[in-house]
N, C-alpha and C. Protein backbone atom coordinates (compact mmCIF):
# COMPACT_ATOMS: atom_id res chain seq x y z
N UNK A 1 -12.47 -2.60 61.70
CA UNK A 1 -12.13 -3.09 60.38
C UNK A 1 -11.60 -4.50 60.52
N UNK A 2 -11.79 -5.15 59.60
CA UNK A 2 -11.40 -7.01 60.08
C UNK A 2 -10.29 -6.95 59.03
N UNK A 3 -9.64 -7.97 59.46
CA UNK A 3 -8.66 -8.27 58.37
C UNK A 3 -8.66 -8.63 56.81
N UNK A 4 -9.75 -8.91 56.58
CA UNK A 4 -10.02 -9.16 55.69
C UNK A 4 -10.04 -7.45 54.65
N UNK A 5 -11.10 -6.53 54.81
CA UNK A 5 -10.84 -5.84 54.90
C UNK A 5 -9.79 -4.21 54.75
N UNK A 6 -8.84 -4.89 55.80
CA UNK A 6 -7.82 -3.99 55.88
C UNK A 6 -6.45 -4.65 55.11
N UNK A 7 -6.51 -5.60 54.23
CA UNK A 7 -5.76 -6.61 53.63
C UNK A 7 -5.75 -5.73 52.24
N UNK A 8 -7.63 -5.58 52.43
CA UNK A 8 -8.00 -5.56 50.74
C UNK A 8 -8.03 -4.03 50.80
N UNK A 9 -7.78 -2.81 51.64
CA UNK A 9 -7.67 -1.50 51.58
C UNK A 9 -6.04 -1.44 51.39
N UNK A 10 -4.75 -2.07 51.93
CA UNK A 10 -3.44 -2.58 51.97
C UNK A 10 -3.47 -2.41 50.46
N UNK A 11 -3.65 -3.43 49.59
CA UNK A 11 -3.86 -3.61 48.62
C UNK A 11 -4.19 -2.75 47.22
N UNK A 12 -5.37 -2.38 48.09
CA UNK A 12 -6.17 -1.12 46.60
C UNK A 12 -5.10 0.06 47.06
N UNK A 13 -5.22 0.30 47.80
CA UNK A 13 -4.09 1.70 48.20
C UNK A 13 -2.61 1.58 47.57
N UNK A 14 -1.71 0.32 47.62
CA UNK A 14 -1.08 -0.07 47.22
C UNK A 14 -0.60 0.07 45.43
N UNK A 15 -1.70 -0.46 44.86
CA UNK A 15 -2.04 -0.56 43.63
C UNK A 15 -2.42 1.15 42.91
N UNK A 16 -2.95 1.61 43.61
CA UNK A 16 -3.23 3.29 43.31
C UNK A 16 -1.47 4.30 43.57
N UNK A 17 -0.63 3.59 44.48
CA UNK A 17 1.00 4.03 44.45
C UNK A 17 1.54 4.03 43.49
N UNK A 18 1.51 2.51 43.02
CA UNK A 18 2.41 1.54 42.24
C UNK A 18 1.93 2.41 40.86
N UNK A 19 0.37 2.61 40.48
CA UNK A 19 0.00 2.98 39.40
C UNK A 19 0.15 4.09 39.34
N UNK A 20 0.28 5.34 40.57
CA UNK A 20 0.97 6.43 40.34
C UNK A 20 1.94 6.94 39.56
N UNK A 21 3.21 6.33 40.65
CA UNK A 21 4.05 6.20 39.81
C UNK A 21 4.80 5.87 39.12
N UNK A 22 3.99 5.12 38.23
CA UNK A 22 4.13 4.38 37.09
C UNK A 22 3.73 5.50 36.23
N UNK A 23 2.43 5.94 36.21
CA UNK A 23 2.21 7.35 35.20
C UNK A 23 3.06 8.21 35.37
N UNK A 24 3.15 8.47 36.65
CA UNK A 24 4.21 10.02 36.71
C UNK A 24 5.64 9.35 35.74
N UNK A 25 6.36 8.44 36.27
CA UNK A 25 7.24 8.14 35.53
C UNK A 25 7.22 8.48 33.39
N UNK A 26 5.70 7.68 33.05
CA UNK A 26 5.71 7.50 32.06
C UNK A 26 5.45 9.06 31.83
N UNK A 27 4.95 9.92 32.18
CA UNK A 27 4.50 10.85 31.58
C UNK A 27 5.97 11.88 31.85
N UNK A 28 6.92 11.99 33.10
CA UNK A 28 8.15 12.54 33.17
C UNK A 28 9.12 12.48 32.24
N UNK A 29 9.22 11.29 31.10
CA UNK A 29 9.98 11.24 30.52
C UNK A 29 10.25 12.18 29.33
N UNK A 30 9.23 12.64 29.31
CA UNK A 30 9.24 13.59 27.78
C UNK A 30 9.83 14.94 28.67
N UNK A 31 9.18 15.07 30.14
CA UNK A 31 10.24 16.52 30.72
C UNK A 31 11.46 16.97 30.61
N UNK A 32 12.46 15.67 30.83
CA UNK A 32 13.33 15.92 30.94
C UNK A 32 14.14 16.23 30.25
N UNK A 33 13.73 16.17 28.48
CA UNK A 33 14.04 16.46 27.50
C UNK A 33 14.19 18.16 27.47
N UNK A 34 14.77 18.63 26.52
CA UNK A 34 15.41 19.87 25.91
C UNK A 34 13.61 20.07 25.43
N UNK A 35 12.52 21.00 25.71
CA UNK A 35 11.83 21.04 25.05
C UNK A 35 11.83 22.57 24.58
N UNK A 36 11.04 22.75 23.02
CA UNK A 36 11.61 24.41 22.45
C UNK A 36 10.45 25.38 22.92
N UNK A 37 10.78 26.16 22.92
CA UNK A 37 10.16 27.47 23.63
C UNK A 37 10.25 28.60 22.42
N UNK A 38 9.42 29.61 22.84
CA UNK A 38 8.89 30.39 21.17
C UNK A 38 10.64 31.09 20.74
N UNK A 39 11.36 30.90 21.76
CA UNK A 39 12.57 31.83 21.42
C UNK A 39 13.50 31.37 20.33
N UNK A 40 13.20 29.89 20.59
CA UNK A 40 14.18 28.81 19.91
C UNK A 40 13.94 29.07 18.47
N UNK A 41 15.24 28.70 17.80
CA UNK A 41 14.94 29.11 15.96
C UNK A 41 14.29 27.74 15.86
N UNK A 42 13.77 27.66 14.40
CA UNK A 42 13.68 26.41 14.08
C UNK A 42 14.29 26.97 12.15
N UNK A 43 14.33 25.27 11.70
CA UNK A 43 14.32 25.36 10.07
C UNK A 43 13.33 24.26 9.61
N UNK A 44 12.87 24.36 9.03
CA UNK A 44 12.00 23.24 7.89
C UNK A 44 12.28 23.14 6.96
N UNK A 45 13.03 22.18 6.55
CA UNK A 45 13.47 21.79 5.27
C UNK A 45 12.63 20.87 4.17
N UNK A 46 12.00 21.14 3.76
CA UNK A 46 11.71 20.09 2.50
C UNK A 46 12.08 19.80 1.23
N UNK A 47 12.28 18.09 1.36
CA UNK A 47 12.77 17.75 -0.26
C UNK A 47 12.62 17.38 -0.63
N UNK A 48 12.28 17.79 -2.38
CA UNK A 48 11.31 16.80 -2.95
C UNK A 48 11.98 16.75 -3.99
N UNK A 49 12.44 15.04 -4.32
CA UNK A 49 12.81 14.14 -4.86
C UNK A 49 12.03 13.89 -6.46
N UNK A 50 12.15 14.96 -7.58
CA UNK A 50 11.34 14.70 -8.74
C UNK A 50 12.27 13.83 -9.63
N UNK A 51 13.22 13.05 -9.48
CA UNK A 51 14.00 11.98 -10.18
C UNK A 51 13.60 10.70 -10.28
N UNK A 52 13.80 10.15 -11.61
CA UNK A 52 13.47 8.46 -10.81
C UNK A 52 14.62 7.82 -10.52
N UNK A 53 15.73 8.56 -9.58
CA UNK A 53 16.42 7.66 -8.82
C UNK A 53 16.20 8.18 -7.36
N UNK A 54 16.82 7.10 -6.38
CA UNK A 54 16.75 7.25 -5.10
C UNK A 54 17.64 8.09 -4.75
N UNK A 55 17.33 8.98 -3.83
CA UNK A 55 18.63 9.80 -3.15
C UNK A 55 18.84 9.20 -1.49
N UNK A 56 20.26 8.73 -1.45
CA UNK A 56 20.53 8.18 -0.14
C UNK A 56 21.65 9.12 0.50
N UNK A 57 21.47 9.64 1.66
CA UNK A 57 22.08 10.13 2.57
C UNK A 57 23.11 9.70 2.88
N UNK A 58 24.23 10.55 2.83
CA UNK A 58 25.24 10.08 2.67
C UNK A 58 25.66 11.04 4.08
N UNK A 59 24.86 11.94 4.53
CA UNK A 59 25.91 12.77 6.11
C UNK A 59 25.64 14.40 5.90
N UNK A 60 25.48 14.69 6.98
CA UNK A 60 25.48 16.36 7.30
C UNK A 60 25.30 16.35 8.70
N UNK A 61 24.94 17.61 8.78
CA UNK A 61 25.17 18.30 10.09
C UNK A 61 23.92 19.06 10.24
N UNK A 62 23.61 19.36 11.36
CA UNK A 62 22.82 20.63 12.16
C UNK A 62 23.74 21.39 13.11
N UNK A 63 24.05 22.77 12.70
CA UNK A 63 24.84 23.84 13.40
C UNK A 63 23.65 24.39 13.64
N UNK A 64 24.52 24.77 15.43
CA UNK A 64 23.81 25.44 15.88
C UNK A 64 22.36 25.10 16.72
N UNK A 65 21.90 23.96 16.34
CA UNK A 65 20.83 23.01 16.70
C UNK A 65 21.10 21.67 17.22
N UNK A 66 19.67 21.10 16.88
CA UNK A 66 19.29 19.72 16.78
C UNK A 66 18.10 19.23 16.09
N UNK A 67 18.58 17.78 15.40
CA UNK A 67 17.34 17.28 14.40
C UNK A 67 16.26 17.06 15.32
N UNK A 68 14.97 17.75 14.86
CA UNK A 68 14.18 17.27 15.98
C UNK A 68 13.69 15.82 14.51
N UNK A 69 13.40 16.23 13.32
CA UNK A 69 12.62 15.16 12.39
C UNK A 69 14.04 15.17 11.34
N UNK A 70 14.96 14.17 11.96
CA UNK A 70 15.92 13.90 11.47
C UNK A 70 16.08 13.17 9.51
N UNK A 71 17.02 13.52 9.26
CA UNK A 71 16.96 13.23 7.78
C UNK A 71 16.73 11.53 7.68
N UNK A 72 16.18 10.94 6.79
CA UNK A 72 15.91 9.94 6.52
C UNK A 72 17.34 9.23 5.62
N UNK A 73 17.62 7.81 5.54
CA UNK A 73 18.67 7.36 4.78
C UNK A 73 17.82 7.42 3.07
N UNK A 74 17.21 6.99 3.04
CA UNK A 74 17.03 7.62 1.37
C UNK A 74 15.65 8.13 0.94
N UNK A 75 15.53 9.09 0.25
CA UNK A 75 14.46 9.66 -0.34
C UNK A 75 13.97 8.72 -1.50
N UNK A 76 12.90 7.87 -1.74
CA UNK A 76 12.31 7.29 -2.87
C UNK A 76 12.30 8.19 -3.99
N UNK A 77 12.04 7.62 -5.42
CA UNK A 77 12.03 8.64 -6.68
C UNK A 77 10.66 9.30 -6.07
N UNK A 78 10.47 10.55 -7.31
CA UNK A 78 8.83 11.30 -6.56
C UNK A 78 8.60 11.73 -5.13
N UNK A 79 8.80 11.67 -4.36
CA UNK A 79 8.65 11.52 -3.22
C UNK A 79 9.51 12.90 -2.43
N UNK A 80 8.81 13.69 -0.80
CA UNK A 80 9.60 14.02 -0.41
C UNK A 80 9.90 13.76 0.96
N UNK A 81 10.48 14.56 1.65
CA UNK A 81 11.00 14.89 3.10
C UNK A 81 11.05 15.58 3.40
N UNK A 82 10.24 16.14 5.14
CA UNK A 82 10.18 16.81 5.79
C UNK A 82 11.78 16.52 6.86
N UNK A 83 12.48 17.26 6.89
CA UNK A 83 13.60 17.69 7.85
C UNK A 83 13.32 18.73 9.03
N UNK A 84 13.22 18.39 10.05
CA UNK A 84 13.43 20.01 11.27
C UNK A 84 14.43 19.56 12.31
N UNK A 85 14.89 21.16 12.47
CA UNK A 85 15.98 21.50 13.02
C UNK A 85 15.86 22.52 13.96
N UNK A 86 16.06 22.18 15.45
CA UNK A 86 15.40 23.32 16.23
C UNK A 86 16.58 23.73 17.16
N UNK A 87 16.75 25.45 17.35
CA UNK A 87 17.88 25.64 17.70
C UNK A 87 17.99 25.46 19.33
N UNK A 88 19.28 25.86 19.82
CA UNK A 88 19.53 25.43 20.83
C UNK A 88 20.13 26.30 21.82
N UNK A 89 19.76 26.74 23.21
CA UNK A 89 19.89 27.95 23.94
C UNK A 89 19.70 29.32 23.47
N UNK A 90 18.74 29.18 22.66
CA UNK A 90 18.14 30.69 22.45
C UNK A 90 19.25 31.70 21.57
N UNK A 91 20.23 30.87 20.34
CA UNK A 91 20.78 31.82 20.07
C UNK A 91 19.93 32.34 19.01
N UNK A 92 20.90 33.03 17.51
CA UNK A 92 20.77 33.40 16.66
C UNK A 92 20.09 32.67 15.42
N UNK A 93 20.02 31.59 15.89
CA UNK A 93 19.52 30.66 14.45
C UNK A 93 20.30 28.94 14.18
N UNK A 94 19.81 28.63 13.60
CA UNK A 94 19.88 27.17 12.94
C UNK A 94 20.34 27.52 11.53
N UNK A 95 21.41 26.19 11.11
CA UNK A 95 21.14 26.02 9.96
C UNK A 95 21.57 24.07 9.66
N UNK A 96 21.06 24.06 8.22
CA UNK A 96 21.30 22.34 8.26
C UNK A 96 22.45 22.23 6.99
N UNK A 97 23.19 21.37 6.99
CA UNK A 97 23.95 20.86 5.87
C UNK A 97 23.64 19.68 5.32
N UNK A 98 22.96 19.05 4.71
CA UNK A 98 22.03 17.56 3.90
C UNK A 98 23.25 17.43 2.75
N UNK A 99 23.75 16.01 2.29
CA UNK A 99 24.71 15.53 1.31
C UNK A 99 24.05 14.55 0.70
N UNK A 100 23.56 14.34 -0.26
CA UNK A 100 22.78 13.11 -0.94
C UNK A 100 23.67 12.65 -2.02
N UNK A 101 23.82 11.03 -2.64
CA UNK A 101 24.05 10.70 -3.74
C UNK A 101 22.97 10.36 -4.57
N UNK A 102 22.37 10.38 -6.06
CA UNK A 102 21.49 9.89 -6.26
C UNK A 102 22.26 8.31 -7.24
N UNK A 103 21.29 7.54 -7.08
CA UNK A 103 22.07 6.03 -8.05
C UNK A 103 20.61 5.88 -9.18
N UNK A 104 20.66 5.47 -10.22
CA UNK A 104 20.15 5.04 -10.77
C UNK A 104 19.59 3.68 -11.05
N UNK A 105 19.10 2.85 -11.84
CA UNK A 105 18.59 1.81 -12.01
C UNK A 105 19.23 0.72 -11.57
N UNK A 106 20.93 0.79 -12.10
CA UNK A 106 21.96 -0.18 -11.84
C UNK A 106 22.54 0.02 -10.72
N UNK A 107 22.41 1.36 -9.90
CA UNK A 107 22.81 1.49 -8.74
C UNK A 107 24.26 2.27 -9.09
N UNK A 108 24.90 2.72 -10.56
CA UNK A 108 25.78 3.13 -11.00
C UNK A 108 25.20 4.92 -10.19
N UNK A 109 26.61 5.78 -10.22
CA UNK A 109 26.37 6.88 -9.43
C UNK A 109 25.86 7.59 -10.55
N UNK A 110 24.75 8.81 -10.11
CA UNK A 110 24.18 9.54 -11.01
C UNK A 110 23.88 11.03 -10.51
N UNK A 111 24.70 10.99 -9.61
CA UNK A 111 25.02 12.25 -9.12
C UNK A 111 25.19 12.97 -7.65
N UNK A 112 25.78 14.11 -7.30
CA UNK A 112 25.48 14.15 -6.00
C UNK A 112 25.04 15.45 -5.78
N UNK A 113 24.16 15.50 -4.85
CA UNK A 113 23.52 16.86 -4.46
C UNK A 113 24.11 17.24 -2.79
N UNK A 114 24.15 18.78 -2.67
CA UNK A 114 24.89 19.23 -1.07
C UNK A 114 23.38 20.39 -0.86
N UNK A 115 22.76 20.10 0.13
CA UNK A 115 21.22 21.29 0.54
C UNK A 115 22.26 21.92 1.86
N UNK A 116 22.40 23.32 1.74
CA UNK A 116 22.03 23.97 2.06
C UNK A 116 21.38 24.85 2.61
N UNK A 117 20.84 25.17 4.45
CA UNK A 117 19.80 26.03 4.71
C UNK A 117 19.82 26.34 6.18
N UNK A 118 20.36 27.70 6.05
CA UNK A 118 20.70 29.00 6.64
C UNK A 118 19.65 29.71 6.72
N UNK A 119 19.04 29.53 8.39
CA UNK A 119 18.56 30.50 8.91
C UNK A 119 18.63 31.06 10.42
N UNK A 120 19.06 32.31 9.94
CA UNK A 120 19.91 33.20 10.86
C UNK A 120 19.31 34.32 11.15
N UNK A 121 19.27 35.26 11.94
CA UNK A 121 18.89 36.70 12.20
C UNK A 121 20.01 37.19 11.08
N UNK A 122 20.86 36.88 10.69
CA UNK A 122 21.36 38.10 10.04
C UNK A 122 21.76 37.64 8.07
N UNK A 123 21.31 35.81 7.84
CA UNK A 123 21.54 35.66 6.91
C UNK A 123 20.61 34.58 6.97
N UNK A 124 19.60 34.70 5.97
CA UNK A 124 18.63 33.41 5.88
C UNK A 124 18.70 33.34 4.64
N UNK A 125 18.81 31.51 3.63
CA UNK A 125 19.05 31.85 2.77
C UNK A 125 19.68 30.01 2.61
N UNK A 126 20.21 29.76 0.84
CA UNK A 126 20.49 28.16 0.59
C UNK A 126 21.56 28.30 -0.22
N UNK A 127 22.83 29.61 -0.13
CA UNK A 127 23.89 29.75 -0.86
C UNK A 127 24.88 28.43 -0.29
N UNK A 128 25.41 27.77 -0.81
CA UNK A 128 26.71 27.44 -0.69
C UNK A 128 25.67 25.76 -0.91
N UNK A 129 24.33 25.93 -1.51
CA UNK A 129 23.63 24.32 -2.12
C UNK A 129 24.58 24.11 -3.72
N UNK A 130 24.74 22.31 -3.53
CA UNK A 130 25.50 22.55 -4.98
C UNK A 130 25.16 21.42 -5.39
N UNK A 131 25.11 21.12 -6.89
CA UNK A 131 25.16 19.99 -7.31
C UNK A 131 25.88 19.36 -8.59
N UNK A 132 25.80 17.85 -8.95
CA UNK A 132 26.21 17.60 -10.57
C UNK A 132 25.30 17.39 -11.10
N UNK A 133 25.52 18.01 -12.38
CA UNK A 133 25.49 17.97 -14.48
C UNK A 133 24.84 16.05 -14.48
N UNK A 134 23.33 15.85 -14.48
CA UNK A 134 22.66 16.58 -15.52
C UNK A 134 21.26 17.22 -13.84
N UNK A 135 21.64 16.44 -12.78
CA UNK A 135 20.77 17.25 -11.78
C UNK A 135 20.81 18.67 -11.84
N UNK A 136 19.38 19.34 -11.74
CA UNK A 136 19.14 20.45 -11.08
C UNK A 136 18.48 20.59 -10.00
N UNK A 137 18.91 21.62 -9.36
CA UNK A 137 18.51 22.00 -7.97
C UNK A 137 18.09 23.33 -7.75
N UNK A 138 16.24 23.50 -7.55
CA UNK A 138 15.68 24.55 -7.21
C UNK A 138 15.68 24.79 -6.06
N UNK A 139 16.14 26.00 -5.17
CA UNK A 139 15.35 26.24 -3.88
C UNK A 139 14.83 27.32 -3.72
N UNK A 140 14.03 27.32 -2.30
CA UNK A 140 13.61 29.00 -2.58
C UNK A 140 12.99 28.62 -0.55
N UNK A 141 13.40 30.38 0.03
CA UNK A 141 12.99 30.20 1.49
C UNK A 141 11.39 30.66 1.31
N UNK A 142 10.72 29.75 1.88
CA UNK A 142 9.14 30.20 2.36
C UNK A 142 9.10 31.12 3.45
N UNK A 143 10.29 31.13 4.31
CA UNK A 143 9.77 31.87 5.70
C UNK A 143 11.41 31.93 6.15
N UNK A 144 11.43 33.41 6.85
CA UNK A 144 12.42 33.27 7.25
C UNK A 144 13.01 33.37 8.98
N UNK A 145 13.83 33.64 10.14
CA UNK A 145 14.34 33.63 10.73
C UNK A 145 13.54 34.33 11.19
N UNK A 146 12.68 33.38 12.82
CA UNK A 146 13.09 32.73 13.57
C UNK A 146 12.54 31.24 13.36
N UNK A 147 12.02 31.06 12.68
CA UNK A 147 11.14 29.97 11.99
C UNK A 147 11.10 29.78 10.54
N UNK A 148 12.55 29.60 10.38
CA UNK A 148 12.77 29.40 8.38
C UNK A 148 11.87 28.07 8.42
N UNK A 149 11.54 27.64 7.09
CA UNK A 149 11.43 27.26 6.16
C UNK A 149 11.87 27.31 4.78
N UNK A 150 12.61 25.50 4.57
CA UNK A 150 13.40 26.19 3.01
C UNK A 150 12.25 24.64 2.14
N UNK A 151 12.67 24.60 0.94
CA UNK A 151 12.13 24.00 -0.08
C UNK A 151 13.05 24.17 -1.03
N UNK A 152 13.34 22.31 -0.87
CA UNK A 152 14.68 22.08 -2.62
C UNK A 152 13.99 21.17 -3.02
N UNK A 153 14.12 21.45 -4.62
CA UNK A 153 13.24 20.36 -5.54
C UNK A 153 14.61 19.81 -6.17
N UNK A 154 14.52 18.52 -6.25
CA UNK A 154 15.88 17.96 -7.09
C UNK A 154 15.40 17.36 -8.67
N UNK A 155 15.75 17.90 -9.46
CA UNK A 155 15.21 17.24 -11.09
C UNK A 155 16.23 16.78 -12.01
């Protein structure tokens, strides 16, 4: 083999390492993550925003979990949001707590809404959702525990 050669095998061999692991790296990163397994609860929350004001997030929580499709800072009028919440070491369930204000045209307050959504092996369900006069707030569970799904319409 001449140097020439064994320079340019140095090289390509080299480049086939480097590009190794470079993929392995890029592709390891998603491993090391918490990923869910069929045991894990999940919740799906959707909300759909039938007001023509904006609803902006004002704070909640995920008990018991984590946001995997975390709440957004404001919901446009019309419009909704997908929320998920996937539980964590295989217990009993997820649930989410969502706090919205809605503002109107002038940005004056026009109300506030609290979602609600509990799903549990032993209580699935959107008791303790509340809101203000003149908002209403429909919900209703599509599916329940180990894979809730809830749905709030705000009007």
């Amino acid at each position: 083999m001449s140097i020439t050669t064994r320079a340019t095998a140095t090289v390509l061999a080299s480049t086939v390492l480097a590009g190794g692991a470079a993929t392995a790296a890029l592709l390891g990163t998603g491993v090391a993550q918490a990923m869910p397994t069929e045991h894990d609860a999940t919740a799906v929350i959707t909300v759909n925003n039938n007001t023509d004001a904006t609803m902006f997030y004002d704070g909640g929580f995920a008990r018991d979990g984590q946001w995997v499709d975390a709440p957004l800072t404001q919901i446009n009028p019309h419009s909704s949001e997908r929320i998920t919440v996937e539980g964590v070491g295989g217990g009993n369930g997820v649930s989410a707590n969502l706090s919205y204000h809605l503002a109107g045209t002038s940005m004056a307050p026009r109300g506030d809404v609290t979602l609600v959504a509990d799903g549990y092996a032993t209580n699935t369900g959107t008791a303790g959702t509340s809101w203000q006069q003149p908002l209403n707030v429909t919900s209703f569970v599509q599916a329940g525990y180990p894979h809730s799904s809830f749905v709030f319409t705000i009007d």
